[in-house]
Protein backbone atom coordinates (compact mmCIF):
# COMPACT_ATOMS: atom_id res chain seq x y z
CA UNK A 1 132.07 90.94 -37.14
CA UNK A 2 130.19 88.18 -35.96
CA UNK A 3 128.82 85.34 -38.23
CA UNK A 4 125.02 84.25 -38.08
CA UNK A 5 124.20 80.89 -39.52
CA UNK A 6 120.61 80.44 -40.16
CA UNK A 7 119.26 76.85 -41.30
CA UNK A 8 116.33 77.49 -43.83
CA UNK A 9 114.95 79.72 -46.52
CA UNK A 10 111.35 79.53 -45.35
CA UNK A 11 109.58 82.44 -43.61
CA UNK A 12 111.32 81.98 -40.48
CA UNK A 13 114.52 82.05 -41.68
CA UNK A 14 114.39 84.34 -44.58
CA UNK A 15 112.93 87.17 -42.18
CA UNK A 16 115.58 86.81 -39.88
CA UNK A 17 117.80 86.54 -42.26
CA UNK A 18 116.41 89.90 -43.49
CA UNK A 19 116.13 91.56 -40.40
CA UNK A 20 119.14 91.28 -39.14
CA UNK A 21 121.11 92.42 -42.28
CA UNK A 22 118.73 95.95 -42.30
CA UNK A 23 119.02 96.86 -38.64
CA UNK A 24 122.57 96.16 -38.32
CA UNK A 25 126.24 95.68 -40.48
CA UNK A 26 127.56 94.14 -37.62
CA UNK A 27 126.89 90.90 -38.87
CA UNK A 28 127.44 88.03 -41.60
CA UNK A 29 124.56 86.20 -42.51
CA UNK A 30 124.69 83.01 -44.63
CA UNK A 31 121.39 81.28 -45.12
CA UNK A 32 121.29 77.40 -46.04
CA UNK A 33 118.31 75.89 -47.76
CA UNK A 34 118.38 72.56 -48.55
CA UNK A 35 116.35 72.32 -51.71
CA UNK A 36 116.59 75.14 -54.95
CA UNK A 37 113.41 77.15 -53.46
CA UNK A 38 112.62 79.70 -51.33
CA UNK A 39 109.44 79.55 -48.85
CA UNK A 40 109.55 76.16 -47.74
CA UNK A 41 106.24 74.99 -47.65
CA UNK A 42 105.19 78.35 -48.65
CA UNK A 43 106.69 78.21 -51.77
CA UNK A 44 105.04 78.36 -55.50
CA UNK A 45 105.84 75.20 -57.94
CA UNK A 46 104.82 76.74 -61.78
CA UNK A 47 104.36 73.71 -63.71
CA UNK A 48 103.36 74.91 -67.67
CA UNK A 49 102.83 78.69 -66.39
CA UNK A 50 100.37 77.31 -63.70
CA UNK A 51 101.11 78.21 -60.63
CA UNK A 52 100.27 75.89 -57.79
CA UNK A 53 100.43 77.15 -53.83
CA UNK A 54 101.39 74.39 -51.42
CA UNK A 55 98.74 74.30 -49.07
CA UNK A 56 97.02 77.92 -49.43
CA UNK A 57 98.16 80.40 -47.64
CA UNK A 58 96.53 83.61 -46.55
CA UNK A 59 98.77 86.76 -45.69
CA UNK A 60 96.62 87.98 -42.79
CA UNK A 61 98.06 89.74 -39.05
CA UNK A 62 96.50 91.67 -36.45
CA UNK A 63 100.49 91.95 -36.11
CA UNK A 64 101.22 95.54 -37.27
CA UNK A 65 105.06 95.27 -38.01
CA UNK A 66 104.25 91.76 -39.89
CA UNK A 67 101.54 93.71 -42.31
CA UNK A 68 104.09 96.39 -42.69
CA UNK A 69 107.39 94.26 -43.49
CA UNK A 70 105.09 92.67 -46.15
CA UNK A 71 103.90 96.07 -47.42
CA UNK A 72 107.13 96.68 -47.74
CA UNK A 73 108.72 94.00 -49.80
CA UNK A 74 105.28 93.35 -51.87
CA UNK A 75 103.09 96.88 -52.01
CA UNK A 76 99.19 96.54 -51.74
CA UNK A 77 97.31 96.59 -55.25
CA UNK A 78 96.58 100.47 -56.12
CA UNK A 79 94.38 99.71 -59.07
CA UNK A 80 92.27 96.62 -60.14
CA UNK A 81 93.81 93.47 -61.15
CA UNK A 82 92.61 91.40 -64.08
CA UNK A 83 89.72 89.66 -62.59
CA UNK A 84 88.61 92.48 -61.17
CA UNK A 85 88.49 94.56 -64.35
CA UNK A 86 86.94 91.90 -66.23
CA UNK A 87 84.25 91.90 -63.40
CA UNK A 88 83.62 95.68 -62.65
CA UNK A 89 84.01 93.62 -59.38
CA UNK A 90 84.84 96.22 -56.16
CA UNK A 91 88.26 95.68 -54.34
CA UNK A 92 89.82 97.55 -51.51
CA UNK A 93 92.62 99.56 -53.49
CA UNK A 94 95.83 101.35 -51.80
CA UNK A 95 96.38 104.39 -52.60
CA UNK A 96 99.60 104.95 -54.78
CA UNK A 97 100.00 101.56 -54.66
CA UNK A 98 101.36 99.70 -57.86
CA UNK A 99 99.03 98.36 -60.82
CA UNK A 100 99.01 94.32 -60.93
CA UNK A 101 98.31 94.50 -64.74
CA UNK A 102 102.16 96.53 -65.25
CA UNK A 103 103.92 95.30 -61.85
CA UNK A 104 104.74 92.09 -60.66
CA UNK A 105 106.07 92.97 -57.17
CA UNK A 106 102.39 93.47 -55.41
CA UNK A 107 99.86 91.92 -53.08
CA UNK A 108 96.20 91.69 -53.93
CA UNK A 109 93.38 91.78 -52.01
CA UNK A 110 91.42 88.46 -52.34
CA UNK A 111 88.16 87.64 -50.72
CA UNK A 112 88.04 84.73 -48.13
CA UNK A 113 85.22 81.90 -49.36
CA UNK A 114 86.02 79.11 -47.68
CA UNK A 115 83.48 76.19 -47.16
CA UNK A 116 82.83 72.44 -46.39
CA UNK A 117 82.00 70.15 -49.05
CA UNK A 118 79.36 67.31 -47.12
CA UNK A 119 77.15 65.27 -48.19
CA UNK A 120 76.81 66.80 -51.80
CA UNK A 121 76.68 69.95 -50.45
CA UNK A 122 78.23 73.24 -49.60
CA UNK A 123 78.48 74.49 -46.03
CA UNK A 124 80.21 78.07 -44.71
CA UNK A 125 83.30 77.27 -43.14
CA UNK A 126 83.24 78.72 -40.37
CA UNK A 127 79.79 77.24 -40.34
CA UNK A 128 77.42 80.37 -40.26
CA UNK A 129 73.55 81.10 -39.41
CA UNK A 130 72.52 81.63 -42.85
CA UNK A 131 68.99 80.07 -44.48
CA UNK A 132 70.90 77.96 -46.46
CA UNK A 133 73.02 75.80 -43.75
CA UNK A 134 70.02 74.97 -42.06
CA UNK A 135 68.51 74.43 -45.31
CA UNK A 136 71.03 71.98 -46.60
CA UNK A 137 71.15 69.65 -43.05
CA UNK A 138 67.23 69.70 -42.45
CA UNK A 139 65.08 70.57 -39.87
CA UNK A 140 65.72 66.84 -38.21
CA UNK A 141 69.73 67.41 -37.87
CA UNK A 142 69.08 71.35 -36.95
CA UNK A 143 67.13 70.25 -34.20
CA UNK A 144 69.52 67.57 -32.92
CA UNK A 145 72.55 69.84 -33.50
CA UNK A 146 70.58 72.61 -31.22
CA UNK A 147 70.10 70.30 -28.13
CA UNK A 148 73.32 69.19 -28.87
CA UNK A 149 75.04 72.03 -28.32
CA UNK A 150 72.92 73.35 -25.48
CA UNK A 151 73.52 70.05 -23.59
CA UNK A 152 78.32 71.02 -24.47
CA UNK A 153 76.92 74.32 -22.75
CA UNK A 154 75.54 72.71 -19.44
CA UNK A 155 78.08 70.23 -19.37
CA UNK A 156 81.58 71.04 -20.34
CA UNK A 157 84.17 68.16 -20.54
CA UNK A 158 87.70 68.57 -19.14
CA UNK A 159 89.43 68.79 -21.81
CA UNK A 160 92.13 66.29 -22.11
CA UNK A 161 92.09 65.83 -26.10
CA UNK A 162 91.07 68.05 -29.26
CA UNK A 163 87.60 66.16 -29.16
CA UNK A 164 86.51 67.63 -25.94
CA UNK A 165 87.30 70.74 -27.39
CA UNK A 166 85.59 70.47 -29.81
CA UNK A 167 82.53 69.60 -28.58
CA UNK A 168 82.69 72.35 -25.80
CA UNK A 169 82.27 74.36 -28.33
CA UNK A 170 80.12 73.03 -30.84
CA UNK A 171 78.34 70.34 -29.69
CA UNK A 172 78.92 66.41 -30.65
CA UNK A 173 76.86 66.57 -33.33
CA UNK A 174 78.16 69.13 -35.27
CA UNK A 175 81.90 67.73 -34.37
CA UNK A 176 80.88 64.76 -35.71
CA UNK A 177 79.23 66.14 -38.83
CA UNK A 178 82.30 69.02 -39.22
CA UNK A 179 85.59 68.20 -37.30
CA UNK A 180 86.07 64.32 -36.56
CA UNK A 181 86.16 63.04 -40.27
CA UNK A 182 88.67 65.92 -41.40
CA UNK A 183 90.88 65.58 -38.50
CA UNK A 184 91.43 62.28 -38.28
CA UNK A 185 91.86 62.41 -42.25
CA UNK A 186 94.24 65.18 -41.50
CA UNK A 187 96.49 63.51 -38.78
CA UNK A 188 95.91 60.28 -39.11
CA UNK A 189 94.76 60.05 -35.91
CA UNK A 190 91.01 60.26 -33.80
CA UNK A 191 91.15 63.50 -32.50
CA UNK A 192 90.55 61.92 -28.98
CA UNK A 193 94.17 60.79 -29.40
CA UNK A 194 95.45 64.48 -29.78
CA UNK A 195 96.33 67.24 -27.71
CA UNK A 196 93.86 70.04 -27.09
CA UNK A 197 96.21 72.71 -27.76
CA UNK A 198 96.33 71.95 -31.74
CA UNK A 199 93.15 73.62 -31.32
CA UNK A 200 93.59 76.33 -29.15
CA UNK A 201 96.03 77.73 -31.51
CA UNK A 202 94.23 76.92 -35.45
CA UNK A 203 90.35 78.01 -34.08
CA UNK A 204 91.47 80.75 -30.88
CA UNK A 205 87.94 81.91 -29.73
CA UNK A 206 86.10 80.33 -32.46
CA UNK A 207 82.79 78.78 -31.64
CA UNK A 208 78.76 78.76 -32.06
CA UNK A 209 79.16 81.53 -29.71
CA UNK A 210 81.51 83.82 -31.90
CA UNK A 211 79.87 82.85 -34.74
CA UNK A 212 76.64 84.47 -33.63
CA UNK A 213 78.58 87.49 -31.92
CA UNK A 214 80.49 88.01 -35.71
CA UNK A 215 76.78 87.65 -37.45
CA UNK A 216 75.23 90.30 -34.83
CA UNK A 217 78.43 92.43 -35.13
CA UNK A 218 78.30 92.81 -39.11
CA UNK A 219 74.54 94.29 -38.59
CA UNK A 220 75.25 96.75 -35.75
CA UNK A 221 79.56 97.70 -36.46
CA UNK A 222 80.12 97.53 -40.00
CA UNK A 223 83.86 96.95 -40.72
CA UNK A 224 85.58 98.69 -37.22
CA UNK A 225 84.46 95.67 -35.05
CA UNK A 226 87.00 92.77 -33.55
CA UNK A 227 87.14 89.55 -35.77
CA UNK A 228 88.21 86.36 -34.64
CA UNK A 229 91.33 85.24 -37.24
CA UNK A 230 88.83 82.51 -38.19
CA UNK A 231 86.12 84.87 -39.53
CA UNK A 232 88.44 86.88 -41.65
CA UNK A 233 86.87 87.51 -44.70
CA UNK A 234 89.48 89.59 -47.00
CA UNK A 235 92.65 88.67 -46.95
CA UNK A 236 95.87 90.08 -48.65
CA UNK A 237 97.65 87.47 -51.29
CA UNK A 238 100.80 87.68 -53.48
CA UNK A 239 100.38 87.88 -57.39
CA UNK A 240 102.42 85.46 -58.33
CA UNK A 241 101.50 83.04 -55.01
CA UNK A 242 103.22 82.85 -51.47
CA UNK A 243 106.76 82.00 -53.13
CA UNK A 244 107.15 85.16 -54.81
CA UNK A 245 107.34 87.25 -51.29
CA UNK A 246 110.26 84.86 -50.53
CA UNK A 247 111.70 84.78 -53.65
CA UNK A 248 111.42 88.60 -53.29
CA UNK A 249 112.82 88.76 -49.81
CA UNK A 250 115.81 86.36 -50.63
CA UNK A 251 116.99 88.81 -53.75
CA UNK A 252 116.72 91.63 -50.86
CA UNK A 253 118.84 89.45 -48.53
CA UNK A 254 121.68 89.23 -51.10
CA UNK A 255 121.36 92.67 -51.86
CA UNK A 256 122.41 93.38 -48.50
CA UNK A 257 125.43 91.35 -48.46
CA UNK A 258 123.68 87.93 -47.41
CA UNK A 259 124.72 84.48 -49.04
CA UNK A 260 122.09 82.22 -49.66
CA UNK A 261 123.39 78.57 -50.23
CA UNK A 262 120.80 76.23 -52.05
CA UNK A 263 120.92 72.49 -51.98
CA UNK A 264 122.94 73.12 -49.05
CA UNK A 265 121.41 70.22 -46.15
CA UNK A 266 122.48 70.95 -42.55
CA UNK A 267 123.30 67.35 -41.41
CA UNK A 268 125.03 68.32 -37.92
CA UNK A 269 125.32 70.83 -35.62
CA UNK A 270 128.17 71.12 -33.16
CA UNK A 271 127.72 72.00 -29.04
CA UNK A 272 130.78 72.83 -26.87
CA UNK A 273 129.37 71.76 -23.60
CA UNK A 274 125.79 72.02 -23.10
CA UNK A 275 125.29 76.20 -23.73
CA UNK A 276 126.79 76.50 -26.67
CA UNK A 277 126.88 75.59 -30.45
CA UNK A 278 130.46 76.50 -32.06
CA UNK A 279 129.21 75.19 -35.53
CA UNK A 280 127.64 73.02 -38.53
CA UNK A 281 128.02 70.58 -40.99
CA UNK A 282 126.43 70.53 -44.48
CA UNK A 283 126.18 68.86 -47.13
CA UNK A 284 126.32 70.15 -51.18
CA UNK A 285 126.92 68.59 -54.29
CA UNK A 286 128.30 65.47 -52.88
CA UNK A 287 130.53 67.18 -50.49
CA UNK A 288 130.75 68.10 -47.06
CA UNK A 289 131.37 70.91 -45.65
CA UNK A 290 132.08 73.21 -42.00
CA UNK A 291 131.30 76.30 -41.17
CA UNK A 292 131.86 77.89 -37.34
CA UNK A 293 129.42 80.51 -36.64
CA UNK A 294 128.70 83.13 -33.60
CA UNK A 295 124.78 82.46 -33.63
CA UNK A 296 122.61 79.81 -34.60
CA UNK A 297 118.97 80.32 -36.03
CA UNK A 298 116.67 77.62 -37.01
CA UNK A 299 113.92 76.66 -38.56
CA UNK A 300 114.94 72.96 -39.94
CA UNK A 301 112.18 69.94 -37.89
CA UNK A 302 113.12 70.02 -34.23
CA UNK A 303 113.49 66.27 -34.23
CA UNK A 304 116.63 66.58 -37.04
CA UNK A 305 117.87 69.64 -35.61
CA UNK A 306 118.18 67.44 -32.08
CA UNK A 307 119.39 64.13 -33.99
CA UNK A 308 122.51 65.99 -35.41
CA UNK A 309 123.85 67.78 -32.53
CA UNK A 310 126.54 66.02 -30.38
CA UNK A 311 125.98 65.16 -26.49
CA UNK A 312 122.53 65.15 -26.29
CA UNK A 313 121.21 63.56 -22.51
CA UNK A 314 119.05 60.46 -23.71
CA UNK A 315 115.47 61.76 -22.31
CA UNK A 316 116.15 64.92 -24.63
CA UNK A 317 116.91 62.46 -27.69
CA UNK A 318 113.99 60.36 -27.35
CA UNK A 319 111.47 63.13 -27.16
CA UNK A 320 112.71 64.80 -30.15
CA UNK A 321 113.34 60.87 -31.76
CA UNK A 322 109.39 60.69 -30.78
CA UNK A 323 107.90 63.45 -32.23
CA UNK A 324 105.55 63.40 -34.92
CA UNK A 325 104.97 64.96 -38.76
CA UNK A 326 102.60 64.60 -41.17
CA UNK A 327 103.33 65.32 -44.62
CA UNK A 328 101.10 65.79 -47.64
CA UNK A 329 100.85 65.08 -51.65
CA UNK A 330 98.57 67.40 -53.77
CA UNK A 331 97.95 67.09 -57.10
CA UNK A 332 97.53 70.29 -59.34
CA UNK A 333 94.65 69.10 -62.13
CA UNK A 334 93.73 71.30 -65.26
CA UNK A 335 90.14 71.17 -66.41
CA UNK A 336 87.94 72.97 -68.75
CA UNK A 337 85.52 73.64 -66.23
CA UNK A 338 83.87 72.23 -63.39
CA UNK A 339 80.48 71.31 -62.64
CA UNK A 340 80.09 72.60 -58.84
CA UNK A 341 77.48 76.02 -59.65
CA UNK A 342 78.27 79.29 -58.29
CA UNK A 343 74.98 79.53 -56.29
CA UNK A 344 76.55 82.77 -54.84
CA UNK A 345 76.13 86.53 -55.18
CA UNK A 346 80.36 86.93 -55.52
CA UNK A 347 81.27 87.09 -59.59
CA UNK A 348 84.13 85.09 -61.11
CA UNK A 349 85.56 84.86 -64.12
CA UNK A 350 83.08 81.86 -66.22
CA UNK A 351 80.71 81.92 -63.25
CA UNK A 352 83.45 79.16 -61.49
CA UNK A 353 82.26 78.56 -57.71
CA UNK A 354 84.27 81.62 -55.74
CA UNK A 355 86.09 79.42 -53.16
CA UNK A 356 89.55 79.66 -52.41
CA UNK A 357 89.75 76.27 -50.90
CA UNK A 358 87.22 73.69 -49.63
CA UNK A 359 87.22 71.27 -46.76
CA UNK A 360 86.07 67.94 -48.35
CA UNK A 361 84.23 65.57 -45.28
CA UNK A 362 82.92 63.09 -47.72
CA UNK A 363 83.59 59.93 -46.74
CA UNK A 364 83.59 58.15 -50.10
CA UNK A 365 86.78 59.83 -50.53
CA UNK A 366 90.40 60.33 -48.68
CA UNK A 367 91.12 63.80 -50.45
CA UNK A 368 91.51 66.40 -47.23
CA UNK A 369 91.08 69.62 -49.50
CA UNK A 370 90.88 71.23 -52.80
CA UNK A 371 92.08 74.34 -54.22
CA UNK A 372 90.76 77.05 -56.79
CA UNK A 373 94.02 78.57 -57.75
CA UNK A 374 91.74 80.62 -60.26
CA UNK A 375 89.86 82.21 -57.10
CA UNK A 376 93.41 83.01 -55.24
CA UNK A 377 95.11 84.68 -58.22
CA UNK A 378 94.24 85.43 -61.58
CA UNK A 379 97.88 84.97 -62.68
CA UNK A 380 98.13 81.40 -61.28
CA UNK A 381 96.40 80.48 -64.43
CA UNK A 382 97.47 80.33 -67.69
CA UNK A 383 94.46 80.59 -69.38
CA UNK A 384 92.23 81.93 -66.61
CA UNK A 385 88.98 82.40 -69.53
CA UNK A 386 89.29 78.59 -70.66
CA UNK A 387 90.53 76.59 -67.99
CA UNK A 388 90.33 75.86 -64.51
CA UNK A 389 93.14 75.34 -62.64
CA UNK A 390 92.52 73.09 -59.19
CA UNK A 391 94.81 71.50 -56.34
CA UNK A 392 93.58 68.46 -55.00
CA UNK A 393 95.36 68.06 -51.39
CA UNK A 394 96.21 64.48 -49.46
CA UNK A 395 97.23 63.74 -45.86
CA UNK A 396 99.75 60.95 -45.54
CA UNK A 397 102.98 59.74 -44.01
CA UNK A 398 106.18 60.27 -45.93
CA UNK A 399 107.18 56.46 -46.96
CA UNK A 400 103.49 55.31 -46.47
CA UNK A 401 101.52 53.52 -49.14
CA UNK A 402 100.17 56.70 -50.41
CA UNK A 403 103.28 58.85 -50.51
CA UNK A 404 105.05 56.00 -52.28
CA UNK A 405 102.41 55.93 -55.24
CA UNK A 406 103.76 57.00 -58.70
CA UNK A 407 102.77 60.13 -59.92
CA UNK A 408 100.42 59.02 -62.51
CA UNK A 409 98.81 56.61 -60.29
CA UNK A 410 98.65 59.06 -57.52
CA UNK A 411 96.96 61.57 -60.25
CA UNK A 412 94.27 58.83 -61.26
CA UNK A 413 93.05 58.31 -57.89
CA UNK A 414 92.62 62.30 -57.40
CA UNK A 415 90.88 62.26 -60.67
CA UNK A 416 88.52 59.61 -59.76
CA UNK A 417 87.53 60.90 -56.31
CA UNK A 418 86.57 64.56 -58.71
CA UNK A 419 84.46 62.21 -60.71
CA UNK A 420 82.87 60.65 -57.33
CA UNK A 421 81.81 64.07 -55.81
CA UNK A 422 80.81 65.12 -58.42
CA UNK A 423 83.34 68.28 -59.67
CA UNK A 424 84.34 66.47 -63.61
CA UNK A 425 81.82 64.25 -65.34
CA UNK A 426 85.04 61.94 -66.24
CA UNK A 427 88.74 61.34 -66.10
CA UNK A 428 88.66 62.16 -69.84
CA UNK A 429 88.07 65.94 -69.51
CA UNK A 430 91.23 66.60 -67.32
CA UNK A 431 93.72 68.53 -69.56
CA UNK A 432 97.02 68.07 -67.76
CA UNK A 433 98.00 67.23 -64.39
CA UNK A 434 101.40 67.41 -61.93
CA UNK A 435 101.92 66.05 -58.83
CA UNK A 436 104.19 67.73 -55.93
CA UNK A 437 105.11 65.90 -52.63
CA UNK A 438 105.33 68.15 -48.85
CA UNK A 439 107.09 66.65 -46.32
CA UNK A 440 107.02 67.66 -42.69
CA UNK A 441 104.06 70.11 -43.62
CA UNK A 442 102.40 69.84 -40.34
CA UNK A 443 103.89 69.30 -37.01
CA UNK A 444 101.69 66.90 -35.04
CA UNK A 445 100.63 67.33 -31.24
CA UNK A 446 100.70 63.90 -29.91
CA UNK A 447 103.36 60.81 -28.87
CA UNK A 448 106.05 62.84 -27.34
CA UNK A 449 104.57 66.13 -28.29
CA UNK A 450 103.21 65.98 -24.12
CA UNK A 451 106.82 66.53 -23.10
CA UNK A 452 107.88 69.18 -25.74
CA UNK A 453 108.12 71.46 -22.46
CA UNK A 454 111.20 69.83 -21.57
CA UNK A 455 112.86 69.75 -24.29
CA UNK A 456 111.96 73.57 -25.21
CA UNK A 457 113.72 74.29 -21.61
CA UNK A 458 116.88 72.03 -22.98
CA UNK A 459 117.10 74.14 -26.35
CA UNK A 460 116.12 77.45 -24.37
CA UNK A 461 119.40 76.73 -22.57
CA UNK A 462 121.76 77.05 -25.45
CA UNK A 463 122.65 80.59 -25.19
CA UNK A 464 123.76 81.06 -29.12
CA UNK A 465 121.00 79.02 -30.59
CA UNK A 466 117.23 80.32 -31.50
CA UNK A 467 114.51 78.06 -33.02
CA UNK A 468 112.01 79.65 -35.28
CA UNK A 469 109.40 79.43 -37.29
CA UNK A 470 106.57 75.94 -37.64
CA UNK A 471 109.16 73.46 -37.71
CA UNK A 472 111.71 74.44 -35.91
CA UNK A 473 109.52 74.93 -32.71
CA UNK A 474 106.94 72.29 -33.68
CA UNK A 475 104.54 74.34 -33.34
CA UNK A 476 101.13 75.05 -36.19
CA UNK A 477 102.32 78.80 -36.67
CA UNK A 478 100.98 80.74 -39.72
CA UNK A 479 103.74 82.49 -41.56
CA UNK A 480 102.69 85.96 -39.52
CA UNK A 481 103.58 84.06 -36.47
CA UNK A 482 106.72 82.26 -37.78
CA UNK A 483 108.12 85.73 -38.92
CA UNK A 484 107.74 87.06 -35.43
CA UNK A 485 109.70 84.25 -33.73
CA UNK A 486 112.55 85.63 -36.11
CA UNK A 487 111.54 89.12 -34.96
CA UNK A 488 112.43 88.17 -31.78
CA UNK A 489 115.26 86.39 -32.16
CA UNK A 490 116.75 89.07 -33.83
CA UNK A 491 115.83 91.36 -30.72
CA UNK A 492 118.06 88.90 -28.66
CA UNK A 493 120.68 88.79 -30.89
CA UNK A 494 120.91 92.63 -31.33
CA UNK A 495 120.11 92.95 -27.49
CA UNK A 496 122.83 90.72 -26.42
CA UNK A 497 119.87 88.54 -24.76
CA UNK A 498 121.06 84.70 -23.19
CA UNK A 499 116.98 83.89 -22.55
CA UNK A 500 115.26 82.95 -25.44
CA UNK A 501 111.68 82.16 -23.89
CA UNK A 502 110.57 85.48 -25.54
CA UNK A 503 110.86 83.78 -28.91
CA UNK A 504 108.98 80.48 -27.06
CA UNK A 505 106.18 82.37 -26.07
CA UNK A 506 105.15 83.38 -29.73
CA UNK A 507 101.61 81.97 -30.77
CA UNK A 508 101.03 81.07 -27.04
CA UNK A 509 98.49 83.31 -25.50
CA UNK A 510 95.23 83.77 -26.97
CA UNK A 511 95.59 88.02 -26.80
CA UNK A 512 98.75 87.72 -29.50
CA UNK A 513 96.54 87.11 -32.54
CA UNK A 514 93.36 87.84 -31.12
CA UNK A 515 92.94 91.27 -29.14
CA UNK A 516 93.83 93.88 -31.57
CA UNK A 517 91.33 95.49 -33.72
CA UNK A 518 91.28 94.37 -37.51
């Protein structure tokens, strides 16, 4: 029997974890996580019966085995779940599929509203041709965003950084209205200083052109036409937030015979040569331990996995030393309500706006995003009649001035930026707050990111060892794509495959998330 070691209970790891435990019994799988949860940054924190989701995620794939593996560990809603009912609101229902008022172990279908919070004012996101966003920037900027964009049409930029691609497809104007404030808030960086192909992978095919193909297609295809991932607008979503699918999936994993360790932090990693990794170091409760192991999946930062294996060539350790993170604080806020009007035709539950999450581009502020848990899951919330449960998300740097705020003072300044745009009248109507800290959330693509080919071809030559999932290939995947690394790295495994460039080559070309009918 050979012994898999797998570094990390997020999505990545967790599905491979689970994979290869149901396809074959050839195989021992211990998983080690190094804090008590399960999802990594896709977990759910309940603070007071609140649930809060750490960065909002949407289960959506154009990825048919990805949509069935989560069918299969959380089954579609077959009935109406309590917003709904309270609503008489219309929801796409599964047949035979399980009742979110009597089961827990289910996926709802949520609607996608998603917009940009400018100026005082609400904006589609993506930004759409309706009456109202032309309405809201004014004939004067309409105009100037027209030429603008006419003018990215006759003269494309070679694109060197994520501004020129930007505004090749947009326009400057609109990238400077929509893109360049949020960006650089997001990455601490301009976007001229970042690589293009951030882009090419978060907005694949999005632009004022497919915006105008989506809005001609909804007139003339009704729902069988091709959507851009971007355009989505129904998406599926676990009752209990992301967590619970990995909470589910790591009680199916020890069902199978799997050990999960928790609080268990891989600290080494140990090669024999340069094509092989014989086994690990960890560390628990104080202590440290060994383990040898046959195969090596993993989804821990690419920079730490590189830092803690042995005999490393020096231009290999320096690009991993070099390559960037950026980590986030959010703030989960309880109010009574919030002032923001629900302008829209979509019901909710005390007339709330519907959004799941909005962009915020107002520059009086530094908050990158907020959340309306109420709008992702009814059972987030407590007391989803009377209160109003929000997330109010900031980019930083882990040990920056920000990140090393205390939690009460890093509340405050949330609270005061709601009272500045607008959403409370004053601090003094907030209810309760609680403050959570992400680190690593986003893997960044500049400083040494330019030569992460080389060191992909220096991991792709360790014959036992497979890197999966956001982190551990430094890559922006969504979870759909971060369970199909594992996918494939299981295939190799099972396969008896030495190249792992299959598992590379996930999230790469634009026809993997794009090209299949939705």
């Amino acid at each position: 029997m050979k012994d898999v070691l797998i570094i990390g209970a997020g999505p990545a790891g967790l599905t491979a974890a689970y994979e290869l435990l149901s396809k074959s019994r050839d195989y021992r799988v211990t998983v080690f996580e190094e804090s008590s949860q399960f999802g990594g940054i896709s977990r759910t924190v309940n603070y007071k019966g609140n649930r809060m989701d750490m960065g909002g995620h949407r289960f959506f794939s154009k990825v048919p085995a990805v949509n069935e593996w989560w069918e299969k560990m959380l089954p579609r809603q077959g009935a109406p779940s309590k917003d709904d009912r309270a609503l008489d609101r219309k929801v796409t229902l599964q047949e035979g599929g399980p009742d979110p008022e009597q089961s827990d172990r289910v996926m709802l279908r949520r609607n996608r509203v998603s917009r940009i919070f400018f100026n005082q004012k609400f904006f589609d996101y993506p930004i759409s041709l309706k009456p109202e966003t032309f309405v809201n920037m004014g004939l004067g900027t309409t105009l100037v965003v027209g030429f603008s964009y006419i003018k990215s049409c006759l003269f494309k930029r070679k694109e060197n950084s994520l501004e020129d691609f930007y505004i090749n497809r947009f326009g400057k104007k609109l990238y400077s209205m929509f893109f360049e404030r949020y960006t650089e808030n997001l990455w601490g960086r301009h976007p001229s200083q970042i690589d293009p192909s951030w882009g090419a992978q978060r907005v694949k095919g999005l632009s004022i052109l497919a915006v105008l193909a989506n809005a001609v297609s909804k007139l003339f295809s009704g729902k069988n036409r091709r959507v851009e991932t971007s355009l989505i607008e129904e998406f599926s979503y676990p009752k209990l937030g992301p967590g619970q699918l990995w909470e589910v999936t790591a009680g199916e994993i020890e069902k199978l015979g799997g050990t999960i360790l928790t609080g268990a932090k891989v600290v080494a990693l140990h090669k024999d040569g340069d094509s092989r990794i014989t086994g690990l170091t960890y560390e628990k409760d104080g202590a440290r331990h060994e383990m040898a192991g046959d195969y090596f999946i993993s989804s821990m930062p690419v920079r730490d996995l590189v830092g803690g294996m042995n005999d490393v060539p020096e231009d290999m350790a320096a690009i991993a030393r070099g390559l960037p993170y950026r980590d986030y604080m959010t703030v989960g806020v309880l109010v009574p309500r919030l002032n923001l009007k629900n302008k829209t035709k979509l019901k909710t539950i005390s007339d709330i706006v519907p959004d799941d999450w909005v962009y915020v581009h107002d520059r009086s502020v530094s908050m990158g995003r907020f959340q309306i848990y109420n709008n992702w899951s009814p059972y987030l919330v407590r007391d989803l009649e009377h209160t109003v449960w929000i997330g109010l998300e900031y980019f930083c740097n882990e040990g920056d001035a920000m990140w090393s705020m205390a939690d009460e003072a890093f509340a405050r300044k949330g609270i005061a930026e709601m009272v500045t745009m607008g959403l409370i009248d004053r601090a003094e109507d907030v209810l309760d707050f609680h403050v959570e800290r992400v680190k690593k959330a986003y893997p960044a693509y500049f400083d040494t990111y330019a030569q992460m080919d080389s060191l992909v071809s220096y991991l792709n030559g360790i014959e036992n060892l497979f890197c999966v999932g956001r982190n551990g290939q430094h890559r922006y995947n969504n979870i759909d794509h971060s369970m199909c690394t594992s996918f494939e790295a299981v295939k190799d495994i099972l396969g008896g495959i030495r190249d792992h460039s299959n598992v590379w080559q996930v999230n790469t070309e634009k026809e993997y998330h794009e090209e299949k009918s939705s």
